[in-house]
N, C-alpha and C. Protein backbone atom coordinates (compact mmCIF):
# COMPACT_ATOMS: atom_id res chain seq x y z
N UNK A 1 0.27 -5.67 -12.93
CA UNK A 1 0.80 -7.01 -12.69
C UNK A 1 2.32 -7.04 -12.84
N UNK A 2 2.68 -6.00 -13.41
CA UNK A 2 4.26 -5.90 -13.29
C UNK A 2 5.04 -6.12 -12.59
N UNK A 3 4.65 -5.51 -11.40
CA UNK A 3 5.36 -5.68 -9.96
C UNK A 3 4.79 -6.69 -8.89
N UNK A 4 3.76 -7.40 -10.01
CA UNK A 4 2.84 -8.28 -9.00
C UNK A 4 2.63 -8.27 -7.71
N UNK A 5 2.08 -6.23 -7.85
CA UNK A 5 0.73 -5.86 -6.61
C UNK A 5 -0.46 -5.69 -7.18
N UNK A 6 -1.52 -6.95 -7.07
CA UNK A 6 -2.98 -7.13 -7.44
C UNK A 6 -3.65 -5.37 -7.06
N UNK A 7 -3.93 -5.07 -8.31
CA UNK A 7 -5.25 -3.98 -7.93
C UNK A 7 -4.30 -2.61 -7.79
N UNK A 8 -3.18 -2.88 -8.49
CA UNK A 8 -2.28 -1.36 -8.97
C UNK A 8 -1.81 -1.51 -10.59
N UNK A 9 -1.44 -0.95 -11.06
CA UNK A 9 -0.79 -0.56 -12.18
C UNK A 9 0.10 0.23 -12.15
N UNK A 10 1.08 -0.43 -13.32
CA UNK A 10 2.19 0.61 -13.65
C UNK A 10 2.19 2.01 -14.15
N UNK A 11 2.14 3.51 -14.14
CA UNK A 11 1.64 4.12 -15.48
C UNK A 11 3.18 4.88 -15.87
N UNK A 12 4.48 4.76 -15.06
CA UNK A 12 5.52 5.69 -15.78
C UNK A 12 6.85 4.65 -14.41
N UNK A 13 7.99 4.21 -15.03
CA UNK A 13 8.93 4.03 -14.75
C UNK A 13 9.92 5.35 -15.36
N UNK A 14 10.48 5.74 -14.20
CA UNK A 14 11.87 6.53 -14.08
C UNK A 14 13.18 5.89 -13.35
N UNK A 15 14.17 6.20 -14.35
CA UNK A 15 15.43 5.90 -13.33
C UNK A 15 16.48 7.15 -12.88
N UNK A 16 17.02 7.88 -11.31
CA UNK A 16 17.05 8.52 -10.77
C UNK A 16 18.68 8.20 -11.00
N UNK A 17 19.53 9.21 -10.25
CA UNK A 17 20.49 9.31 -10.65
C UNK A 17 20.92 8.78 -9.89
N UNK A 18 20.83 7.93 -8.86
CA UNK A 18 21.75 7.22 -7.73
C UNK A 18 21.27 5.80 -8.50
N UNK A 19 20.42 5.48 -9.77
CA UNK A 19 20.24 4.39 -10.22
C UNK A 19 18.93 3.61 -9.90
N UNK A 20 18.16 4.79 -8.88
CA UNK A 20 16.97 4.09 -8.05
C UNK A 20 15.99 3.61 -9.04
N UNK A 21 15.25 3.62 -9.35
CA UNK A 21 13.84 3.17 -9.89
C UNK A 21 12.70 3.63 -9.38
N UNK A 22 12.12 5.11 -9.95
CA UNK A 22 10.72 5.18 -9.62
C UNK A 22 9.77 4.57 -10.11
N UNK A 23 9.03 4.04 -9.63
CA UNK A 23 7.80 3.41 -10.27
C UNK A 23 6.34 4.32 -10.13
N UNK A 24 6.19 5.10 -11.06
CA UNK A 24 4.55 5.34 -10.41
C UNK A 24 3.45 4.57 -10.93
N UNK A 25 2.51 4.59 -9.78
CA UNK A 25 1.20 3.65 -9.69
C UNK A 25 -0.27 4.19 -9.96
N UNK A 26 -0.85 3.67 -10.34
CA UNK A 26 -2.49 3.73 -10.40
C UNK A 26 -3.23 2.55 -10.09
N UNK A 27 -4.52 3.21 -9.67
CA UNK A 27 -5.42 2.21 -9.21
C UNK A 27 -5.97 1.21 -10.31
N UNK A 28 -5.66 0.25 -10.25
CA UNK A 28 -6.22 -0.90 -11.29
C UNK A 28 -8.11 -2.00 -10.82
N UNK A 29 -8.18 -1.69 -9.89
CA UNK A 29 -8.78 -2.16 -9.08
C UNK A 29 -10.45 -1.21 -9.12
N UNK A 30 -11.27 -1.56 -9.48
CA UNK A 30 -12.57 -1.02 -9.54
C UNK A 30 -13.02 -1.21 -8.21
N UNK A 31 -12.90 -2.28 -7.20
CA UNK A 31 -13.22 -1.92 -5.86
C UNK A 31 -12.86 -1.35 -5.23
N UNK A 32 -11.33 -0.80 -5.46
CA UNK A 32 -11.22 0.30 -4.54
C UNK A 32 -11.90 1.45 -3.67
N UNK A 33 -12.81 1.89 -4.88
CA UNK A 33 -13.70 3.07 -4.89
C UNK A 33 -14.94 2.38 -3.79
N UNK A 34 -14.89 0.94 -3.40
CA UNK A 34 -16.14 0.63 -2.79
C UNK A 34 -16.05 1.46 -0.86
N UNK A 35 -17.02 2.24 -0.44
CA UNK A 35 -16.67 2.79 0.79
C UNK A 35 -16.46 1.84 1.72
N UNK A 36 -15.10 2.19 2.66
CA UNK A 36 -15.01 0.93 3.67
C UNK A 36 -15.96 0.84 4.54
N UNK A 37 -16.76 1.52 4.90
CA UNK A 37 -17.35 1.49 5.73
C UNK A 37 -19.00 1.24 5.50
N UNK A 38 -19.50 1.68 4.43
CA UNK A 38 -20.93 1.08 4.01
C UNK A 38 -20.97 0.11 2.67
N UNK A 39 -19.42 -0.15 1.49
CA UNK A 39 -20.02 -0.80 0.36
C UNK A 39 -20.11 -0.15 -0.73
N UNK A 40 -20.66 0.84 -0.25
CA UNK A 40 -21.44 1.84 -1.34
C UNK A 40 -20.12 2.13 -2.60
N UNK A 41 -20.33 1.84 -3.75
CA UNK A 41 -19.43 2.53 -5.00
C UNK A 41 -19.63 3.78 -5.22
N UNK A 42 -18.81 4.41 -4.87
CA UNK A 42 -17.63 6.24 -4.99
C UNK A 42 -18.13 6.29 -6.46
N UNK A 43 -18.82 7.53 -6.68
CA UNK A 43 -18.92 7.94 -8.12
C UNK A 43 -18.10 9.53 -8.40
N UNK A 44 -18.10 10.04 -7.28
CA UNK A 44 -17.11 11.43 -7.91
C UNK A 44 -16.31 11.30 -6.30
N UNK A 45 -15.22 11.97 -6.99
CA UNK A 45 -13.39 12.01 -7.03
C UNK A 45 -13.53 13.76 -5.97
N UNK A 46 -13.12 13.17 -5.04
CA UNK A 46 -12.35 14.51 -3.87
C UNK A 46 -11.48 15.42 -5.08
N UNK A 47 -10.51 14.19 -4.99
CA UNK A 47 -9.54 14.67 -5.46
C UNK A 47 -8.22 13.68 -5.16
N UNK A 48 -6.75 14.22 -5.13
CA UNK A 48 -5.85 12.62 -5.17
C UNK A 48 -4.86 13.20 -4.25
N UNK A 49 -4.30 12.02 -3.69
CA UNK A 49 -3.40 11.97 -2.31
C UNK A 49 -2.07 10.79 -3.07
N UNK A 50 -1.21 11.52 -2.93
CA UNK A 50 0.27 10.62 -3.12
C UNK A 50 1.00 9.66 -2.02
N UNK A 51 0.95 8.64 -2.05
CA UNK A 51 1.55 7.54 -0.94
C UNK A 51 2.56 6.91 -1.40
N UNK A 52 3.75 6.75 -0.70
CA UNK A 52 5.23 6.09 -1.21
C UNK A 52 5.72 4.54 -0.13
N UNK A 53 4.79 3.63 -0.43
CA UNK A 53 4.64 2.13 0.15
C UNK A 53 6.37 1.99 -0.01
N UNK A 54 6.91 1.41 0.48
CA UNK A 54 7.86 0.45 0.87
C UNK A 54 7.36 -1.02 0.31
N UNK A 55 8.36 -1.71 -0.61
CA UNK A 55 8.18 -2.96 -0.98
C UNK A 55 9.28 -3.70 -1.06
N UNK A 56 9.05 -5.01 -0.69
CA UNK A 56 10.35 -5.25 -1.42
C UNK A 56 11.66 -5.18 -2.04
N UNK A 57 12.58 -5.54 -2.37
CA UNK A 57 13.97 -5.07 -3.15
C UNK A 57 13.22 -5.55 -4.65
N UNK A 58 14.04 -5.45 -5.46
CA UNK A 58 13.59 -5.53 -6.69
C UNK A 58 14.85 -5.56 -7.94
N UNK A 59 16.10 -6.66 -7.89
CA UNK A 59 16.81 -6.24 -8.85
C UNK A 59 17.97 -5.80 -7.86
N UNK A 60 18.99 -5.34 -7.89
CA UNK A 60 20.37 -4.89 -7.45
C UNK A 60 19.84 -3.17 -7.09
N UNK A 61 19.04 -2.43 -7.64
CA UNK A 61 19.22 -1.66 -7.48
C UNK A 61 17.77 -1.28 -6.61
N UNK A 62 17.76 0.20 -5.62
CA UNK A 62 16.30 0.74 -5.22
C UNK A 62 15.38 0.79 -5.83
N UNK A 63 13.77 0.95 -5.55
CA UNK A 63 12.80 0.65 -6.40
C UNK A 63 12.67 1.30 -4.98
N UNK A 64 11.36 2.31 -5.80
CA UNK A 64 10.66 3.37 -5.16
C UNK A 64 9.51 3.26 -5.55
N UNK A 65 8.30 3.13 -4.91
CA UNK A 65 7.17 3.12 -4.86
C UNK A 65 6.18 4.66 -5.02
N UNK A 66 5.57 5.37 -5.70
CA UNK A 66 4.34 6.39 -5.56
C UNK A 66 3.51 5.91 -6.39
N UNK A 67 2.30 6.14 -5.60
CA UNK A 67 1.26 5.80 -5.79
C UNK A 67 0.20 6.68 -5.83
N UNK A 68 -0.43 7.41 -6.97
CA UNK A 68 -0.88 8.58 -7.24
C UNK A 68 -2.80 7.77 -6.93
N UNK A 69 -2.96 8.03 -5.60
CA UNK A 69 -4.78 7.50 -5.31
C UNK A 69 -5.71 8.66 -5.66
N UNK A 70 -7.00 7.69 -5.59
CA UNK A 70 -7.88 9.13 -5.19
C UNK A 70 -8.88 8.80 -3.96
N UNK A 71 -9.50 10.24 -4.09
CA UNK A 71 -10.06 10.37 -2.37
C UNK A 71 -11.17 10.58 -2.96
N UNK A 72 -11.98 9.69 -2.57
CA UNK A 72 -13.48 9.64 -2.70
C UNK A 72 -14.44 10.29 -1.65
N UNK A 73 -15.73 10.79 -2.37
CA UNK A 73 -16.63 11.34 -1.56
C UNK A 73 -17.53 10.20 -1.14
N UNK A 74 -18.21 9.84 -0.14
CA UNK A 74 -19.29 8.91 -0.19
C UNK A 74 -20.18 9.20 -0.19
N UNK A 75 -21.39 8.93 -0.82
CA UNK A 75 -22.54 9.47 -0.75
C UNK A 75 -23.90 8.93 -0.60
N UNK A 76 -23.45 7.52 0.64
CA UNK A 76 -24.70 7.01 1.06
C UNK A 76 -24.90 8.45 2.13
N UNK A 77 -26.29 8.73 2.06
CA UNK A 77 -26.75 9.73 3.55
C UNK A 77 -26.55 8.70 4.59
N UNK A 78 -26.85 7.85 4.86
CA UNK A 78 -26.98 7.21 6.06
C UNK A 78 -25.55 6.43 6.42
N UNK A 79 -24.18 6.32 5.68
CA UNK A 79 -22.67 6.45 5.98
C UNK A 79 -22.29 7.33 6.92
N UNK A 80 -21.61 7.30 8.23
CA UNK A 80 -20.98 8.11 8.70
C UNK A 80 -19.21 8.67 8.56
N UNK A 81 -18.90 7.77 7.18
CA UNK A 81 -17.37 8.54 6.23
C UNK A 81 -18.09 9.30 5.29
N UNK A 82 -17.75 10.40 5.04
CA UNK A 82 -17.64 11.36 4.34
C UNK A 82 -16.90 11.19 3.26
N UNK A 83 -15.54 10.82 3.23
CA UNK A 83 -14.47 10.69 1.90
C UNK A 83 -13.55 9.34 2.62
N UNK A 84 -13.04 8.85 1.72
CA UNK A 84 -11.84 7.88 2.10
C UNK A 84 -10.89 7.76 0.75
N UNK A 85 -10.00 7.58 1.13
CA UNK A 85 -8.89 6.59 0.10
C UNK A 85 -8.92 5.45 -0.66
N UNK A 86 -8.42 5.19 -2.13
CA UNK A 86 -8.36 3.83 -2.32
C UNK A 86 -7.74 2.89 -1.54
N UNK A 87 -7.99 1.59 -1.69
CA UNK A 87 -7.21 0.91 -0.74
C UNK A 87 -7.36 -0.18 -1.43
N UNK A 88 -5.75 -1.34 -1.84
CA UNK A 88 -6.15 -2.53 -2.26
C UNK A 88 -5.33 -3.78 -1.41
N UNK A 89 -5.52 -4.91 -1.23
CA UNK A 89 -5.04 -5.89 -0.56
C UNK A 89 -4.02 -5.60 -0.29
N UNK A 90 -3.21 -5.51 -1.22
CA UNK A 90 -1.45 -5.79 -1.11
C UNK A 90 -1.10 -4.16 -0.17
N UNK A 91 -1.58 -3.23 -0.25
CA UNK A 91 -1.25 -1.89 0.43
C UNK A 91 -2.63 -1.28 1.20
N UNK A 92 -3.04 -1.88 2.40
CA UNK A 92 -4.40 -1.62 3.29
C UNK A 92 -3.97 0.10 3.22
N UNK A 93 -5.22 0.75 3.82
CA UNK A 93 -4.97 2.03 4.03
C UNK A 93 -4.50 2.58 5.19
N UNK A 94 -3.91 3.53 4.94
CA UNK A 94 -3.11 3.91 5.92
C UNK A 94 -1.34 3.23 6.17
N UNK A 95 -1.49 1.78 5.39
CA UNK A 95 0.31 1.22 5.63
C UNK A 95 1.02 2.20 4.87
N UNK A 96 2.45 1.43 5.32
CA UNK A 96 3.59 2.41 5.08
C UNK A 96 4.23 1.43 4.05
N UNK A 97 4.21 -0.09 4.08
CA UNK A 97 5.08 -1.43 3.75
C UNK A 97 3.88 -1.74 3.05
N UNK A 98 4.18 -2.36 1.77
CA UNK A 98 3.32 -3.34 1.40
C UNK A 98 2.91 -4.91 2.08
N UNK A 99 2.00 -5.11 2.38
CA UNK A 99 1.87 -6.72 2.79
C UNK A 99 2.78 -7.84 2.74
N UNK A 100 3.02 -7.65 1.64
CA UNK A 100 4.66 -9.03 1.30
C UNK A 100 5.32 -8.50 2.25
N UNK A 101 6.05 -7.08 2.55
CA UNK A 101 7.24 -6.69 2.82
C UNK A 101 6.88 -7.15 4.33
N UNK A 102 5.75 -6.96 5.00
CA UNK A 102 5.43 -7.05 6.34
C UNK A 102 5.49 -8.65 6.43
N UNK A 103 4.65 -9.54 5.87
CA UNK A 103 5.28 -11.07 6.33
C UNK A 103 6.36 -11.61 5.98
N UNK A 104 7.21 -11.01 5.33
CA UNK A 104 8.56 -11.63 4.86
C UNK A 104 9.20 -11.75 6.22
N UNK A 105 9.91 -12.69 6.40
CA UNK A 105 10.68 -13.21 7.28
C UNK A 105 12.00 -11.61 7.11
N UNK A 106 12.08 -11.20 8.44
CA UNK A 106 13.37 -10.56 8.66
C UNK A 106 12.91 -9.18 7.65
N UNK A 107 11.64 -8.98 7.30
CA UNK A 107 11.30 -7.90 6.10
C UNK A 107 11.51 -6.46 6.92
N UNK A 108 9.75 -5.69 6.44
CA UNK A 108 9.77 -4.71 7.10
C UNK A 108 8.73 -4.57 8.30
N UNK A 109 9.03 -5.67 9.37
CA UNK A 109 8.48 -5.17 10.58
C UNK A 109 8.40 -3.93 11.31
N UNK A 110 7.32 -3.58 11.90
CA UNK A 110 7.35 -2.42 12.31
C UNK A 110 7.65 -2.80 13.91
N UNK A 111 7.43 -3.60 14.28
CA UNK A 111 7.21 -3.95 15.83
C UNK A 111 8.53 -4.21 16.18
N UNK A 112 9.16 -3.70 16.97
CA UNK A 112 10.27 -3.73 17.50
C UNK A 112 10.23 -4.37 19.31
N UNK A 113 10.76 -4.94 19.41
CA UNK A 113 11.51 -6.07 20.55
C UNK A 113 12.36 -6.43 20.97
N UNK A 114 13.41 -6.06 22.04
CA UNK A 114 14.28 -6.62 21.99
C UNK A 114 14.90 -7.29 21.97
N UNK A 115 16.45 -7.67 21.22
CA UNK A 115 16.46 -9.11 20.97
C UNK A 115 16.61 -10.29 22.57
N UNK A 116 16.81 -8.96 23.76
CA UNK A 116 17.25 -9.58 24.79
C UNK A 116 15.79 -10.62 25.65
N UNK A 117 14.78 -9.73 25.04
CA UNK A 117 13.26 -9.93 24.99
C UNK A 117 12.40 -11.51 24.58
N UNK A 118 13.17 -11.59 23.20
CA UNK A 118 12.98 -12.72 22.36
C UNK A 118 13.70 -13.92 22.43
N UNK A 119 13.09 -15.16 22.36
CA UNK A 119 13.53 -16.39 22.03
C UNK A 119 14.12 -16.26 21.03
N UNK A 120 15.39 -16.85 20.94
CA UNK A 120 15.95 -17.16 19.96
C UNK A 120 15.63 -17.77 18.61
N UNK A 121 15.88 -17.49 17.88
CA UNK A 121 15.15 -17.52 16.11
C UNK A 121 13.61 -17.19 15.79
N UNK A 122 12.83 -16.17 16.98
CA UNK A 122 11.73 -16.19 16.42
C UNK A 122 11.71 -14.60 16.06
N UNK A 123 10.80 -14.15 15.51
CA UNK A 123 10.79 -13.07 14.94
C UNK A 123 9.60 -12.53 15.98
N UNK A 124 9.47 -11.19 15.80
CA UNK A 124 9.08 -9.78 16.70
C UNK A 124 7.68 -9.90 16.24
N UNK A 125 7.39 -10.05 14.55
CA UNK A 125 6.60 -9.97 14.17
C UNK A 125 5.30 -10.22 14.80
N UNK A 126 3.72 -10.26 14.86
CA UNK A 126 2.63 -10.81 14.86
C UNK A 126 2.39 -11.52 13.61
N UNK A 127 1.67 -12.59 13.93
CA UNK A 127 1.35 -12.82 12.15
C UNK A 127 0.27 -12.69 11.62
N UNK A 128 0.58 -13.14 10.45
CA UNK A 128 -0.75 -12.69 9.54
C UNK A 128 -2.53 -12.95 10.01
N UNK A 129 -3.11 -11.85 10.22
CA UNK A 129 -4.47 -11.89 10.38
C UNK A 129 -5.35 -12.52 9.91
């Protein structure tokens, strides 16, 4: 709740010599482990995959995001995923940006447009699903 992203945790702040701010993360979130694709709750661990989300500014200085997940096996027989990733609201699987950063006005859109393209004052963006 530190950084108020629901369904992560803090477990080690570092500060880097350009002044950045690492933050590393853990899964706080017991659904994570639920398989996206059947439900089913993940009882043993692949093993863990490191992801570095983009969020927000945070303070005057950089704030760096890792996020130490794990990769679950699934083990309904009748699932056709094998393993997946945690995944919680604020960081779907597979993003690069956290959710805030993507609807923030002027944030971190990925969709690019040109401005010659666009009406004036509207943004490139799609919105929220």
């Amino acid at each position: 709740m530190l950084l108020d992203l629901d369904g992560l945790a803090v477990a080690k702040v570092e500060r880097l010599t350009d002044g950045t701010r690492r933050v590393h993360l853990t899964t706080a979130d017991e659904a994570a482990r639920a398989c996206p694709s059947c439900g089913v709750f993940a009882v043993r661990v692949k093993g863990f995959v490191q992801t570095r989300p983009r969020d927000l500014p945070y303070g005057e200085r950089k704030l760096e995001l890792v996020w130490r997940k794990r990769r679950w096996y699934c083990t309904e027989p009748t699932c056709p995923r094998r393993t997946f990733t945690e995944r919680v609201r604020q960081v779907p699987a597979g993003a690069r940006i956290t959710t805030r950063l993507r609807w923030r006005p002027g944030g971190g859109c990925a969709t690019r447009v040109p401005r010659s393209s666009r009406r004036p004052g509207t943004c490139a963006c799609p919105g929220p699903r």
